[in-house]
PDB file of N, CA and C in Angstrom:
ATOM      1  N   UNK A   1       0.844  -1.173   0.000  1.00  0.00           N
ATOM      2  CA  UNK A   1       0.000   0.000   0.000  1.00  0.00           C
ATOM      3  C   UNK A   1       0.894   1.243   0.000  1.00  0.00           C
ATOM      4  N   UNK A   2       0.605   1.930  -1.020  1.00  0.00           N
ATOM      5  CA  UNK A   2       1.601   3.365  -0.815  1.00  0.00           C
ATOM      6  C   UNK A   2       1.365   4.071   0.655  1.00  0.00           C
ATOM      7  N   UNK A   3       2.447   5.036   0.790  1.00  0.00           N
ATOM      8  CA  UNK A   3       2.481   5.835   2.224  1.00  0.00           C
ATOM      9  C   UNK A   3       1.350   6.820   1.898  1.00  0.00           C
ATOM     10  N   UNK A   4       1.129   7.699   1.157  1.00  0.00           N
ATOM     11  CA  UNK A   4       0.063   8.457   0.920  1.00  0.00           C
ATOM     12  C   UNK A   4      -1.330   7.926   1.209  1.00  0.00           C
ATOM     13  N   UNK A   5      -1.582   6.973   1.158  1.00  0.00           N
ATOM     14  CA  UNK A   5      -2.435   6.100   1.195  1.00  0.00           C
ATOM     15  C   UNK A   5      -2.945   5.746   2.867  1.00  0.00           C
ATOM     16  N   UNK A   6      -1.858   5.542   3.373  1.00  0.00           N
ATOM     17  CA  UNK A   6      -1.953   5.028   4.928  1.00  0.00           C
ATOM     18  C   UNK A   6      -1.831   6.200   5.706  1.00  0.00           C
ATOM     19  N   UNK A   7      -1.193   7.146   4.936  1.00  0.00           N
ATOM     20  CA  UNK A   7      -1.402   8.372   6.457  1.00  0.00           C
ATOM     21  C   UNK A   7      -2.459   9.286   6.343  1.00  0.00           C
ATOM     22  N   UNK A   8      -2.876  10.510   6.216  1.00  0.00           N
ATOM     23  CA  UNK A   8      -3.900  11.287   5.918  1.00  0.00           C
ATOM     24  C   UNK A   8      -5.171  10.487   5.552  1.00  0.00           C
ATOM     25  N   UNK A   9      -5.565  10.363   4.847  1.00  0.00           N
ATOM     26  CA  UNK A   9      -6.606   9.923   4.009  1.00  0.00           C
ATOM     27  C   UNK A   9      -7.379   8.856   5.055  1.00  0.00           C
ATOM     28  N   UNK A  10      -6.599   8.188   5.979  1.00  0.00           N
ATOM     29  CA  UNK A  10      -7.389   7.156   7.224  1.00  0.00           C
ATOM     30  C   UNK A  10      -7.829   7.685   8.134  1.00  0.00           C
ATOM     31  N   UNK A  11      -7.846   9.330   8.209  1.00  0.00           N
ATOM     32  CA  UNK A  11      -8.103   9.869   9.480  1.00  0.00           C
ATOM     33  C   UNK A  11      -7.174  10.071  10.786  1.00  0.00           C
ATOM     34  N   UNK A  12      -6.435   9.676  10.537  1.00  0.00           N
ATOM     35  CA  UNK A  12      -5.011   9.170  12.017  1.00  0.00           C
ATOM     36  C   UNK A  12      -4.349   9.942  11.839  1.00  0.00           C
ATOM     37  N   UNK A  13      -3.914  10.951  12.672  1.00  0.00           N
ATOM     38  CA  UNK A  13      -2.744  11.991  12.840  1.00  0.00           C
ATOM     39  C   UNK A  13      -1.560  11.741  12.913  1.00  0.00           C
ATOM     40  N   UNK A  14      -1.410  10.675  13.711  1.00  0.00           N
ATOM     41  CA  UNK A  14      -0.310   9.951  14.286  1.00  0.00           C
ATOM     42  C   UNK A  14       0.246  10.322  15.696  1.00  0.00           C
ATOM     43  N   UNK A  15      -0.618  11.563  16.076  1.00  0.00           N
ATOM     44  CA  UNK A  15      -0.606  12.442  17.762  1.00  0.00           C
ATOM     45  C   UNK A  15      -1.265  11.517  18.674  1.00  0.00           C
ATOM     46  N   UNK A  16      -1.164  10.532  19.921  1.00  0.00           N
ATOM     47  CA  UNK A  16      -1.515  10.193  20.301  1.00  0.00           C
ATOM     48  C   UNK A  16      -2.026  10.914  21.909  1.00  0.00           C
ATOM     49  N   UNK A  17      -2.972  11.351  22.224  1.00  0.00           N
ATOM     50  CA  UNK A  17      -3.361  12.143  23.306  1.00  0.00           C
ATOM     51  C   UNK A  17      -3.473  11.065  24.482  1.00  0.00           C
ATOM     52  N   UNK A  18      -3.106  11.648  25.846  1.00  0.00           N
ATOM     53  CA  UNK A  18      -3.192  10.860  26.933  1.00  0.00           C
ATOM     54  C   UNK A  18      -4.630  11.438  27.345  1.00  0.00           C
ATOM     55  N   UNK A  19      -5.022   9.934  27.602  1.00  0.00           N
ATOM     56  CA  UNK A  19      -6.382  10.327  28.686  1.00  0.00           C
ATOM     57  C   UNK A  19      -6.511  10.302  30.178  1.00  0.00           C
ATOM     58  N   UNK A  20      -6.346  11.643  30.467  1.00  0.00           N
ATOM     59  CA  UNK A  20      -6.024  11.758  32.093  1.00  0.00           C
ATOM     60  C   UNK A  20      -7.641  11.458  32.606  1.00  0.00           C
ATOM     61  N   UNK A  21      -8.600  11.468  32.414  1.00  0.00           N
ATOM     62  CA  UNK A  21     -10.120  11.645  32.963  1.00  0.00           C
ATOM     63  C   UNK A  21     -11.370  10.912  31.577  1.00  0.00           C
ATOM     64  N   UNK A  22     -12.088  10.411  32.221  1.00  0.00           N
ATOM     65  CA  UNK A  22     -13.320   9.644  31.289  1.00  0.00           C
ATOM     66  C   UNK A  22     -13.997  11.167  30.962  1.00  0.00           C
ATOM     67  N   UNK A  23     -14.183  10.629  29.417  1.00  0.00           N
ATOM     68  CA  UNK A  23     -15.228  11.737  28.522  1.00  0.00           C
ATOM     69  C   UNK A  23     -16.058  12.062  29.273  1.00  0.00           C
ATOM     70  N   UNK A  24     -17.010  13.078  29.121  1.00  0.00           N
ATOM     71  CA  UNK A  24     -18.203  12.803  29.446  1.00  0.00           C
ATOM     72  C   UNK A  24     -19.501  12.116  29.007  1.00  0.00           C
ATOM     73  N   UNK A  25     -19.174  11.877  27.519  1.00  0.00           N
ATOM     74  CA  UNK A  25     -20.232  10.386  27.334  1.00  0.00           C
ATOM     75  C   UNK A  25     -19.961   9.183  27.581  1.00  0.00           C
ATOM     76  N   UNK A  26     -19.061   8.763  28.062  1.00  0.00           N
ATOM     77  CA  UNK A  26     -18.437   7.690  28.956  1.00  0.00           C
ATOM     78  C   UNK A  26     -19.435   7.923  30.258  1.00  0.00           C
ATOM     79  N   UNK A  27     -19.091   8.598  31.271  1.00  0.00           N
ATOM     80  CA  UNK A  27     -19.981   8.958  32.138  1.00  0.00           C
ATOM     81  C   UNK A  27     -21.626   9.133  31.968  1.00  0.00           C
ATOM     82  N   UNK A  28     -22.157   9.698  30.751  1.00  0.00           N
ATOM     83  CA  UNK A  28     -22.976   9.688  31.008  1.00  0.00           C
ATOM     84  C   UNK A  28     -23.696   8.218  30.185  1.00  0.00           C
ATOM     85  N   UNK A  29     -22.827   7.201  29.510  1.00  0.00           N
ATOM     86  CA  UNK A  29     -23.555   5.747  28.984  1.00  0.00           C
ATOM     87  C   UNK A  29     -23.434   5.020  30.755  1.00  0.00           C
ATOM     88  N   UNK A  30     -22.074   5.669  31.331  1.00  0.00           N
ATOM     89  CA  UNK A  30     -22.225   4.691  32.819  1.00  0.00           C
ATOM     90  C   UNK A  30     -24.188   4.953  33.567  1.00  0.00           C
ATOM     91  N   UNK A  31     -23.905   6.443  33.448  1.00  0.00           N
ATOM     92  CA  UNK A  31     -25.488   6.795  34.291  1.00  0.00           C
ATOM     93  C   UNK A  31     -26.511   5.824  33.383  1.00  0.00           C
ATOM     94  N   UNK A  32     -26.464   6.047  32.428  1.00  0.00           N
ATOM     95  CA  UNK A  32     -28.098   5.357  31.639  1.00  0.00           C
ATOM     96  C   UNK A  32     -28.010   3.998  31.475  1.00  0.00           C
ATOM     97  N   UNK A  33     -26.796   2.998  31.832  1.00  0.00           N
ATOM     98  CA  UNK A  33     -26.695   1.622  31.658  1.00  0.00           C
ATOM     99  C   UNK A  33     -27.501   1.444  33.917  1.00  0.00           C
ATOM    100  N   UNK A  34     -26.808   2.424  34.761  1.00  0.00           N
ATOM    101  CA  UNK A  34     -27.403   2.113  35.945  1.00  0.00           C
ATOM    102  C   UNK A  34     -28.493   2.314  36.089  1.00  0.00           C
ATOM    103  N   UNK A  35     -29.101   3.502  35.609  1.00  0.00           N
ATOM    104  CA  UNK A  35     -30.663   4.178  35.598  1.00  0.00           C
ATOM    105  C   UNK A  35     -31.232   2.831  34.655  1.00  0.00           C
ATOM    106  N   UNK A  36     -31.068   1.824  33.325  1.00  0.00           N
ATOM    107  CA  UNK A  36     -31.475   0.867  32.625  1.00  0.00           C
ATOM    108  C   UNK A  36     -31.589   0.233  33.969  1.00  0.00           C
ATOM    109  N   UNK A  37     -30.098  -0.818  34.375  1.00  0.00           N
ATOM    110  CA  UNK A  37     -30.670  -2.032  35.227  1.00  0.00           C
ATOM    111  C   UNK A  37     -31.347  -1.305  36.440  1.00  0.00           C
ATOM    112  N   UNK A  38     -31.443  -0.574  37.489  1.00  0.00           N
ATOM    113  CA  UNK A  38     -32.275  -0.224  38.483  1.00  0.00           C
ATOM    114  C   UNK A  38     -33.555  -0.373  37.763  1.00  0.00           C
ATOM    115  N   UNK A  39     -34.523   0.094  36.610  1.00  0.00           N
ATOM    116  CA  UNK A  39     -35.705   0.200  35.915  1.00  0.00           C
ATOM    117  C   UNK A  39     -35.793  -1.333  35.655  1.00  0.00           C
ATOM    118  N   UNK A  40     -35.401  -1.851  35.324  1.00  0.00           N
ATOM    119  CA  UNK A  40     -35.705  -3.294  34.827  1.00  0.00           C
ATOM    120  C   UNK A  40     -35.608  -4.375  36.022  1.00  0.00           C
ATOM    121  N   UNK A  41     -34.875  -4.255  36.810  1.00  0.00           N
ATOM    122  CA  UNK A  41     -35.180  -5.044  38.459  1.00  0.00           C
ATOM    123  C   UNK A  41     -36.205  -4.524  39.085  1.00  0.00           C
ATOM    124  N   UNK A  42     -36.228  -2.875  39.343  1.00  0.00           N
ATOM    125  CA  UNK A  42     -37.696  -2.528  39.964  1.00  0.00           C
ATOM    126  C   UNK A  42     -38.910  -3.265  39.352  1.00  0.00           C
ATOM    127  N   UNK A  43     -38.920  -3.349  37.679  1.00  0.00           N
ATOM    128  CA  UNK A  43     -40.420  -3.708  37.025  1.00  0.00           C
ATOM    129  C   UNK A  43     -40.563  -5.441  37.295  1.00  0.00           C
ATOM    130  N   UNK A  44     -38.731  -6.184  37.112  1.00  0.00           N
ATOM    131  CA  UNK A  44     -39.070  -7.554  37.746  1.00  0.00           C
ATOM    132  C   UNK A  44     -39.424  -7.806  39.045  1.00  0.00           C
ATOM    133  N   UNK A  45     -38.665  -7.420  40.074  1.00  0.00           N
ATOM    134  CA  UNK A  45     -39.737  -7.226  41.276  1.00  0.00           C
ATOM    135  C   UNK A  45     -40.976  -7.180  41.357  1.00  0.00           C
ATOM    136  N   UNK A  46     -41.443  -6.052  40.664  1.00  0.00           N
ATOM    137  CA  UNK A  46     -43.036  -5.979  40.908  1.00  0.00           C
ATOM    138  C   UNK A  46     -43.822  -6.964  40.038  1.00  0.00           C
ATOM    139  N   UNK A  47     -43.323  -7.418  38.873  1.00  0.00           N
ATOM    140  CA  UNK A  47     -43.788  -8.264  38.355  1.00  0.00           C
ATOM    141  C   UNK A  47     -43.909  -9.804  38.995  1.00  0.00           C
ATOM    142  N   UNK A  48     -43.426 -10.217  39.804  1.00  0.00           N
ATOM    143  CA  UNK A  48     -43.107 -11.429  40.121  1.00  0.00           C
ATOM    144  C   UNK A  48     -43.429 -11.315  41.618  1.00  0.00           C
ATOM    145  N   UNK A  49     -44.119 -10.331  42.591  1.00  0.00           N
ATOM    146  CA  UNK A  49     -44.230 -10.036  43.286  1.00  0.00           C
ATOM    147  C   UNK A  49     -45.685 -10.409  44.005  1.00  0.00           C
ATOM    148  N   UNK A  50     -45.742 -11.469  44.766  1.00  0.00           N
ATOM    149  CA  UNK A  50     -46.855 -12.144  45.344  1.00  0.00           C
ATOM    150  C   UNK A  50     -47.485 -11.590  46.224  1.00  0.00           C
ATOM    151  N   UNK A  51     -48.856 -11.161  46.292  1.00  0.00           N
ATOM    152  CA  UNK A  51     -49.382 -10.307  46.642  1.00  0.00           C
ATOM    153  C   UNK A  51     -50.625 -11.610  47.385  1.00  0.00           C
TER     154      UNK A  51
END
């Protein structure tokens, strides 16, 4: 594969940035995956819930 080919044109700078701290959509897929399972155990609970 030519070099022209593999550098620019793939998107890749070749700058690699350190990640000192999580994105904030990192953080916020963590909130909506906990807010998901809390909602879906509350509704199995009540569903299965002998009254």
């Amino acid at each position: 594969m030519p070099l022209t080919v593999m550098t620019a044109a793939n998107g890749h700078s070749d700058v690699v940035n350190v990640r000192t701290h999580p994105e904030l959509s990192d953080v916020a897929l963590f909130v909506v995956a906990i807010g998901a399972i809390w909602f879906l155990r509350r509704a199995l609970r009540r569903r299965n819930r002998k009254d």
